[in-house]
Protein backbone atom coordinates (compact mmCIF):
# COMPACT_ATOMS: atom_id res chain seq x y z
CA UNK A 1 153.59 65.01 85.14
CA UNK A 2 152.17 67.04 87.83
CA UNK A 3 150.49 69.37 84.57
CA UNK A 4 149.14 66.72 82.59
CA UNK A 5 147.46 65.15 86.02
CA UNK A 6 146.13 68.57 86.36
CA UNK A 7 144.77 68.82 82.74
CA UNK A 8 143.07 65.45 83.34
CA UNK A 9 141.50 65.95 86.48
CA UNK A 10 140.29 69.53 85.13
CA UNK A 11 138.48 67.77 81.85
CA UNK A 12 136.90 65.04 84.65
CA UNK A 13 135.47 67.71 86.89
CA UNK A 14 133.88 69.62 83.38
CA UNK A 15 132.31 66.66 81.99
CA UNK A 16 131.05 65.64 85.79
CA UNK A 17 129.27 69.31 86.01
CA UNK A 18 128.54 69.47 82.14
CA UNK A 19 127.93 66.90 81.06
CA UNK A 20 127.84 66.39 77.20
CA UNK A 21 126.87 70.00 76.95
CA UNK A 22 129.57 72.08 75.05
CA UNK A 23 131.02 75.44 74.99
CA UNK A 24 131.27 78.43 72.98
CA UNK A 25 133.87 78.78 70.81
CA UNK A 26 136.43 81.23 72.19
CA UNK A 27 137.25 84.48 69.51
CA UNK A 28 140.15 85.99 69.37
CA UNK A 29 141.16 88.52 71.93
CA UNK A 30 141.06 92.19 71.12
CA UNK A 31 142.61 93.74 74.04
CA UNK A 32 143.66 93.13 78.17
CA UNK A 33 143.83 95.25 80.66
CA UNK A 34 146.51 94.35 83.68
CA UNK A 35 145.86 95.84 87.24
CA UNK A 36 149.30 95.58 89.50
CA UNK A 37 148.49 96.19 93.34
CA UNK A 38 150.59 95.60 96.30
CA UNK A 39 154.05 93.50 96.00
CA UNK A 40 153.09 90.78 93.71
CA UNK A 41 149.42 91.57 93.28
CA UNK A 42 148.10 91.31 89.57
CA UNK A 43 145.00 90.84 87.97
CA UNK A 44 144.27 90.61 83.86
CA UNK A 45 141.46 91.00 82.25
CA UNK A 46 141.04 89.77 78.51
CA UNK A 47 138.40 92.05 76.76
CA UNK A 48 137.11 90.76 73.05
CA UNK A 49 133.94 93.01 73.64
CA UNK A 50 133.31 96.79 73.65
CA UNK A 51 130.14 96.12 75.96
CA UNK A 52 131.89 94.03 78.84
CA UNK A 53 134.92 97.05 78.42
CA UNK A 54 131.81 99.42 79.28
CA UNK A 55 130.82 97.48 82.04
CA UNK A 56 133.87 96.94 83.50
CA UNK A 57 134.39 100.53 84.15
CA UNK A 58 131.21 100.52 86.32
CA UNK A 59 132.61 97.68 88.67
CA UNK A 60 134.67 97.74 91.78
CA UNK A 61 137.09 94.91 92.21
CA UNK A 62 134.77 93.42 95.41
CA UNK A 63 131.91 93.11 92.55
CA UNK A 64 134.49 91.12 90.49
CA UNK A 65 135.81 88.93 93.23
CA UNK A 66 132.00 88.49 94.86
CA UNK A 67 130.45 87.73 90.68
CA UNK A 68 134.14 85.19 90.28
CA UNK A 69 133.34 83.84 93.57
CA UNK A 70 137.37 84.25 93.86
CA UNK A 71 138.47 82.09 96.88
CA UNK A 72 140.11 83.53 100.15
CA UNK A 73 143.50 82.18 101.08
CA UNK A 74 146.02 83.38 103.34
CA UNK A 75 148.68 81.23 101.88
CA UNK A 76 151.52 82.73 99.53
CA UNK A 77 150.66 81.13 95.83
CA UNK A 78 149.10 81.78 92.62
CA UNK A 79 144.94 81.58 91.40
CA UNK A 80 144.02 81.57 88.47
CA UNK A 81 140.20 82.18 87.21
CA UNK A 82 138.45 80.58 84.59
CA UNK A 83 134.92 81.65 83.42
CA UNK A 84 133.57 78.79 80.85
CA UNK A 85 130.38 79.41 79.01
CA UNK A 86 127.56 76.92 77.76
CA UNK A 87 125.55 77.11 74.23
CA UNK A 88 122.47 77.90 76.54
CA UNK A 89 124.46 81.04 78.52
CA UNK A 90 124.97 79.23 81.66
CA UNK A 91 128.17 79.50 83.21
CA UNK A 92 131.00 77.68 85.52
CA UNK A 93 133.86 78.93 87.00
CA UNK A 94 136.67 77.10 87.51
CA UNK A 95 139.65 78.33 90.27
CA UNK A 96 142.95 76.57 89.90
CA UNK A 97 145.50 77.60 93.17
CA UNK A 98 148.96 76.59 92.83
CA UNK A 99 151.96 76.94 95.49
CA UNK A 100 154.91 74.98 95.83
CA UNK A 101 153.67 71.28 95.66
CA UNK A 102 150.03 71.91 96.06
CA UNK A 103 147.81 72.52 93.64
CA UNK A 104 143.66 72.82 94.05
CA UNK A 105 141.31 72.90 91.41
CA UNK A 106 137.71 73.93 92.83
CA UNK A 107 134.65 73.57 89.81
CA UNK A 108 131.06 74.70 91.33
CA UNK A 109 131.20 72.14 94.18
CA UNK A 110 133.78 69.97 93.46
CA UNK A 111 137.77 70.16 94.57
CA UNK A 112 141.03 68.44 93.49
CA UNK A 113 143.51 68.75 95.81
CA UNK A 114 147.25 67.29 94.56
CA UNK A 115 149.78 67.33 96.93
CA UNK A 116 153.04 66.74 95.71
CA UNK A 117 155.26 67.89 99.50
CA UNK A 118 156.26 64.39 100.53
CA UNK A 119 157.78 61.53 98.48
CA UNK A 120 154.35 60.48 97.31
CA UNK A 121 151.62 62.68 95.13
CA UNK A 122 148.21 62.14 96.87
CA UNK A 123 145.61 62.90 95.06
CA UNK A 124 142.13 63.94 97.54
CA UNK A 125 138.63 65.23 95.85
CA UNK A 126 136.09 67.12 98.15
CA UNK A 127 132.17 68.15 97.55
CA UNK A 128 130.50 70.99 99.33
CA UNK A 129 126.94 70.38 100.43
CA UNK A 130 124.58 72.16 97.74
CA UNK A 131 124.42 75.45 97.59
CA UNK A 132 120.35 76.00 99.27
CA UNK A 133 118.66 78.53 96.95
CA UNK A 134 115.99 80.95 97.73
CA UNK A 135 113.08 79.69 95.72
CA UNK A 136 111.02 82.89 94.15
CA UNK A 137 107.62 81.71 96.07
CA UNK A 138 107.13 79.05 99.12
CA UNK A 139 104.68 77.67 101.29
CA UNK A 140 104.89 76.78 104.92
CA UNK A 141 103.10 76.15 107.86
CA UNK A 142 103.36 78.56 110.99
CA UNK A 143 102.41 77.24 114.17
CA UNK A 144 101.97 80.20 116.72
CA UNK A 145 102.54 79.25 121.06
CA UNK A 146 102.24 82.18 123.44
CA UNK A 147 100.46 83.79 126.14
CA UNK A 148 97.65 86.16 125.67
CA UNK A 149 96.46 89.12 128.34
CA UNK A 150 94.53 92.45 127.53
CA UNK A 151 94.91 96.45 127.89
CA UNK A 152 91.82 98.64 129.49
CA UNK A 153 92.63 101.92 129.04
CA UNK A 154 96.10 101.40 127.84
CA UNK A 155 97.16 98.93 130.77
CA UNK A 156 97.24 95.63 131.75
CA UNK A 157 94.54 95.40 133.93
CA UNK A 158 95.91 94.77 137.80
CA UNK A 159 95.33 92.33 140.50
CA UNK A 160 92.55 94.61 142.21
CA UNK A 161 90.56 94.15 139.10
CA UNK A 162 87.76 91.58 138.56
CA UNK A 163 89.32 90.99 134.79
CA UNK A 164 93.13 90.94 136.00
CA UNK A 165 94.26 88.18 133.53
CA UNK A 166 96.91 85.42 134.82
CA UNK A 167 99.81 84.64 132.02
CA UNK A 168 100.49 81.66 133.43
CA UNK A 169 97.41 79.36 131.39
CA UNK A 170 96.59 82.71 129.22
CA UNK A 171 97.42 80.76 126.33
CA UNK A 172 97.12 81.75 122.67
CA UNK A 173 97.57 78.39 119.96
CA UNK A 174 97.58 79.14 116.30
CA UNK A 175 97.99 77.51 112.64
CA UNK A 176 98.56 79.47 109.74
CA UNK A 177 98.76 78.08 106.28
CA UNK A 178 101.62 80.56 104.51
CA UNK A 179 102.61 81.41 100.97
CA UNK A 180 105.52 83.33 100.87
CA UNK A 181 106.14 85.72 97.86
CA UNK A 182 109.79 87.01 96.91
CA UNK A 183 109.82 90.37 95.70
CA UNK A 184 113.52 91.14 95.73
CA UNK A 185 116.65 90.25 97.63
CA UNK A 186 115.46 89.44 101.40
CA UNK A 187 112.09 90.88 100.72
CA UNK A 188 108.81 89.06 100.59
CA UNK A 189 105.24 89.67 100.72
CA UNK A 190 103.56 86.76 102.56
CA UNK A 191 99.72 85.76 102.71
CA UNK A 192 98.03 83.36 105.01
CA UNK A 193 94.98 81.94 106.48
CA UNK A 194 94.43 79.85 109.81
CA UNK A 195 92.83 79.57 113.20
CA UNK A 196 94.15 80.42 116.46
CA UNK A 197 92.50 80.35 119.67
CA UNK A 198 91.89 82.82 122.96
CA UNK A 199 92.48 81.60 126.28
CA UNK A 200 92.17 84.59 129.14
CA UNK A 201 92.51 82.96 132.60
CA UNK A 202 91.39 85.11 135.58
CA UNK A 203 94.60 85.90 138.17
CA UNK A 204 91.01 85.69 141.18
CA UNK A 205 89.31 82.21 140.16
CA UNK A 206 86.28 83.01 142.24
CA UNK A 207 84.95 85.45 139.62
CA UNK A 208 82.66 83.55 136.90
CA UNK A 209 81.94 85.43 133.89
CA UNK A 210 78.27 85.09 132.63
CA UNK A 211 76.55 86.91 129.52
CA UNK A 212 73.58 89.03 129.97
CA UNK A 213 71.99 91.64 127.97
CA UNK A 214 73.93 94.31 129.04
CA UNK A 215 77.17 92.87 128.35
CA UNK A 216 79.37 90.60 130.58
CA UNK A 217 79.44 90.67 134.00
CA UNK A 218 81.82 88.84 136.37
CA UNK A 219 79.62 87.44 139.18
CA UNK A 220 82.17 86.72 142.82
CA UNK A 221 80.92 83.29 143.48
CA UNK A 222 80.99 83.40 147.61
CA UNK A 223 78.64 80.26 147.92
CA UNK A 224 81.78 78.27 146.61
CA UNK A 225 85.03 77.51 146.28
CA UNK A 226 86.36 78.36 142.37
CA UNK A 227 90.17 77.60 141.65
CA UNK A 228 89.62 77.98 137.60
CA UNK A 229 87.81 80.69 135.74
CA UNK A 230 88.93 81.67 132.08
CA UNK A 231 87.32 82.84 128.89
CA UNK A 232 88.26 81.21 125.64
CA UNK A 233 87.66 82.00 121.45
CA UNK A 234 88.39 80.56 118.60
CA UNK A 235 88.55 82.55 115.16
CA UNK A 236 89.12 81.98 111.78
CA UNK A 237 92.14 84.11 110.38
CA UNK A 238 93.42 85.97 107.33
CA UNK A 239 96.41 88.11 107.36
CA UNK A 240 99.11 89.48 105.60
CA UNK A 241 102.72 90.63 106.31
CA UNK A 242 105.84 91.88 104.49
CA UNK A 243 109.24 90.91 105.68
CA UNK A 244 112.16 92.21 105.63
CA UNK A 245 115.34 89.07 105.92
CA UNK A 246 118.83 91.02 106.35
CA UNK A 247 120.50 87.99 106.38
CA UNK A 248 119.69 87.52 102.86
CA UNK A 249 120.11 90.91 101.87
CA UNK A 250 124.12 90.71 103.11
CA UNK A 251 124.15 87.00 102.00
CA UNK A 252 124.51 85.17 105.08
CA UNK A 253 121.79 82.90 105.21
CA UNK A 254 119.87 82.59 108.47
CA UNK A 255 122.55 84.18 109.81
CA UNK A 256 120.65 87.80 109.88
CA UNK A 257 117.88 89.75 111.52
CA UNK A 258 114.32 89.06 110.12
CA UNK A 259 111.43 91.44 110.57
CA UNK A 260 107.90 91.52 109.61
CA UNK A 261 104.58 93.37 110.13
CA UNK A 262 101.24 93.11 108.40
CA UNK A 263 97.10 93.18 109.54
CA UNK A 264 94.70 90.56 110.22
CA UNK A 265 91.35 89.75 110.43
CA UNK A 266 89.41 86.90 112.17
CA UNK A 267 86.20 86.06 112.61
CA UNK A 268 84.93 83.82 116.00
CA UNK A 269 83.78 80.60 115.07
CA UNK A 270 83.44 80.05 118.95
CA UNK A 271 83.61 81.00 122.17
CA UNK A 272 82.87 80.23 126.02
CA UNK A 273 83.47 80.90 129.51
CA UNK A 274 84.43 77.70 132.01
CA UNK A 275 84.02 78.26 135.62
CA UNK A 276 85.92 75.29 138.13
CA UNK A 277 85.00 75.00 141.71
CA UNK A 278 84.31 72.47 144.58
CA UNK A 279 81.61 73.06 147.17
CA UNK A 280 82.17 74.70 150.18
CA UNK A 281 80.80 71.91 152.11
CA UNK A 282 83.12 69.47 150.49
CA UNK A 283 82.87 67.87 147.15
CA UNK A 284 84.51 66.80 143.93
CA UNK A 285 85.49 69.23 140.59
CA UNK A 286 82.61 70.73 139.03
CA UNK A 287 83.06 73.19 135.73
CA UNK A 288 80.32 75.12 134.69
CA UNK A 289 80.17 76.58 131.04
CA UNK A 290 78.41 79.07 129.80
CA UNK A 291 78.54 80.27 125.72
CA UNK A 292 80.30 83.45 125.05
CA UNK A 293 78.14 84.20 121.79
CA UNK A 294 76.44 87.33 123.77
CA UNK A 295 79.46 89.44 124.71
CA UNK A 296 82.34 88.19 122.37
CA UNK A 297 83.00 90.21 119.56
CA UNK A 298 82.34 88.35 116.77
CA UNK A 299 85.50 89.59 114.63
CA UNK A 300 88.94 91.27 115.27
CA UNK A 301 91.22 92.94 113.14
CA UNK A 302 94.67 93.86 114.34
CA UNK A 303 98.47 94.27 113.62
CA UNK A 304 100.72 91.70 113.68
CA UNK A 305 104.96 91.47 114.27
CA UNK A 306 107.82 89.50 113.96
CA UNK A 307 111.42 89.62 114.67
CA UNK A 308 113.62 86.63 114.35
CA UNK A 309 117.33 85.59 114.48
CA UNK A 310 118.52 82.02 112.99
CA UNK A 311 115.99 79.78 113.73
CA UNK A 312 114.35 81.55 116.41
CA UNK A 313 111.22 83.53 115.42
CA UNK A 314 109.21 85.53 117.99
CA UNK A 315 105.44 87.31 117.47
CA UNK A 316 103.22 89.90 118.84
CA UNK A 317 99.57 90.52 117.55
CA UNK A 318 97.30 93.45 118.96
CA UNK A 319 93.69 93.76 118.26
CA UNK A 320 92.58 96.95 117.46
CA UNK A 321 88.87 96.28 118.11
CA UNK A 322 87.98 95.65 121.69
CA UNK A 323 87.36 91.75 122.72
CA UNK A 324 83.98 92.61 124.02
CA UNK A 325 81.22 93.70 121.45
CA UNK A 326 78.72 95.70 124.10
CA UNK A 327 79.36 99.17 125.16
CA UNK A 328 78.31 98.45 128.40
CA UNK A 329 80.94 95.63 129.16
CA UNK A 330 84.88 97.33 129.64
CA UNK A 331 86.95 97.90 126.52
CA UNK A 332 89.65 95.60 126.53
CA UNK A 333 92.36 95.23 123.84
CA UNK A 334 93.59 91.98 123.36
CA UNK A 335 97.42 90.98 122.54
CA UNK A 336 99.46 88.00 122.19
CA UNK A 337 103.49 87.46 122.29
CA UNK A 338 104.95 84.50 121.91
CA UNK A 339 106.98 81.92 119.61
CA UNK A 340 106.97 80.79 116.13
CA UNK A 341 107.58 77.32 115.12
């Protein structure tokens, strides 16, 4: 009974992933090969082509197990593997486990389990959630949050300095339209364009930043009381990256270290400074703005990085080119860190 049940439930779980489609007509076999390993350990291999004997030399037994997709159990019993073929060259594999009064029959992501240990057979079918695949080429947005500062010189400049920046409201925004090339296993060539957006906030608001022809200078305002000064940009972005995903180079998924680097390029569509104060003499907020047009560069070119884990992606960008475009005003080096989402 328990082997015809079998039989039927095998034919229903073919037709469910076939379909009407049928196989190829088996030939007659020309030779096997039988490996013995361990106590009870056997494999067999049944060989009806000189090719597939050729490239069966060339394989280890984890490439077999991995290309059967063999299942793992830890329970004494006996698997058998079936590889059926289509007319098209598509193929299934079916795995049917047996041990004393269970028996499992797992086809793609379906699986019978028949459990004959109590008085009763129960019969109990299971799906697996769809296998996600890695489509060859993708597109995505990437929306960038961080905090920007700046190196003079090679350092962050400090709080003696008119231009010390403040992290805290130093923030750097940006959207990035993505298409994501595969070019093998785990490794893809992306392209994207976008806009992001400069904030610098000064760590001393009572400097003001004002344009003049010889660059920018950062006047102290004494005759009042400034508690917000910060320079801001907006540019227009192209850049490129290629990534490395290890997780999908050792087929785990997300489950793996991602890396990427690549240059960009931007060019400002805007710019300004904003300067907050209240009088000394008493009064409400005032902002002054002034545009940034005469001592912003008007591009930037850089490198960009990421390194991610799971879900969580992280960035850094660095501008090669300095953020001011006179010689006379300091050289300062823009970068960003921050989160990808």
């Amino acid at each position: 009974m328990k082997k015809y049940l079998i039989a039927i439930l095998l034919m229903a779980l073919v037709q469910l992933t076939f379909g009407k489609t049928g196989f190829q007509e088996e030939k007659p076999v020309n030779d096997s090969i039988i490996v013995e390993f361990g106590k009870s350990g056997k494999v067999v291999f049944l060989i009806d082509n000189p090719e597939d004997f050729e490239r069966l030399k060339s394989m280890d037994i984890n490439q077999i197990i991995k290309e059967l997709n063999i299942p793992e159990t830890e329970s004494e019993g006996v698997v058998t593997v079936i590889e059926m073929k289509q007319k098209d060259g598509n193929k299934e594999i079916v795995s049917i486990y047996e041990n004393v009064g269970e028996t499992e029959v797992s086809i793609g992501r379906y699986k019978i389990i028949v459990d004959e240990t109590g008085d009763r057979t129960r019969v109990k079918m299971e799906t697996s959630p769809r296998e996600k695949k890695d489509p060859p080429f993708r597109t995505h947005l990437n929306v960038d949050l961080g905090i920007n500062s700046y190196f003079q010189e090679g350092t962050i400049p400090g709080a003696g300095s008119a231009f010390s920046p403040k992290g805290w409201g130093s923030w750097n925004v940006g959207f990035h339209w993505m298409a994501s090339q595969r070019l093998t296993k785990g490794a893809y060539w992306d392209f994207g364009l976008g806009a992001s957006w400069y904030n610098f906030k000064l760590d001393n608001p009572r400097y003001q930043a004002i344009g003049s022809e010889d660059g920018i200078s950062l006047v102290n305002r004494t005759d009042v009381n400034g508690f917000k000064s910060k320079i801001s940009a907006s540019y227009l972005n192209v850049l490129t990256m290629f990534k490395l995903d290890f997780g999908k180079i050792n087929d785990n998924g997300r489950n793996g270290l991602r890396i990427g680097v690549g240059p960009y390029a931007g060019y400002r569509l805007g710019g300004r400074s904003k300067f907050v104060y209240r009088e000394i003499g008493g009064s409400g907020r005032k902002k002054e703005k002034e545009p940034a047009g005469s001592y912003l560069n008007n591009f930037r070119y850089g490198i960009r990085g990421e390194v991610g884990f799971k879900s969580i992606t992280f960035y850094t960008t660095y501008d090669l080119n300095p953020l001011f475009h006179n010689s006379l005003s300091p050289e300062l080096h823009p970068f960003s860190f921050g989160i990808v989402f």
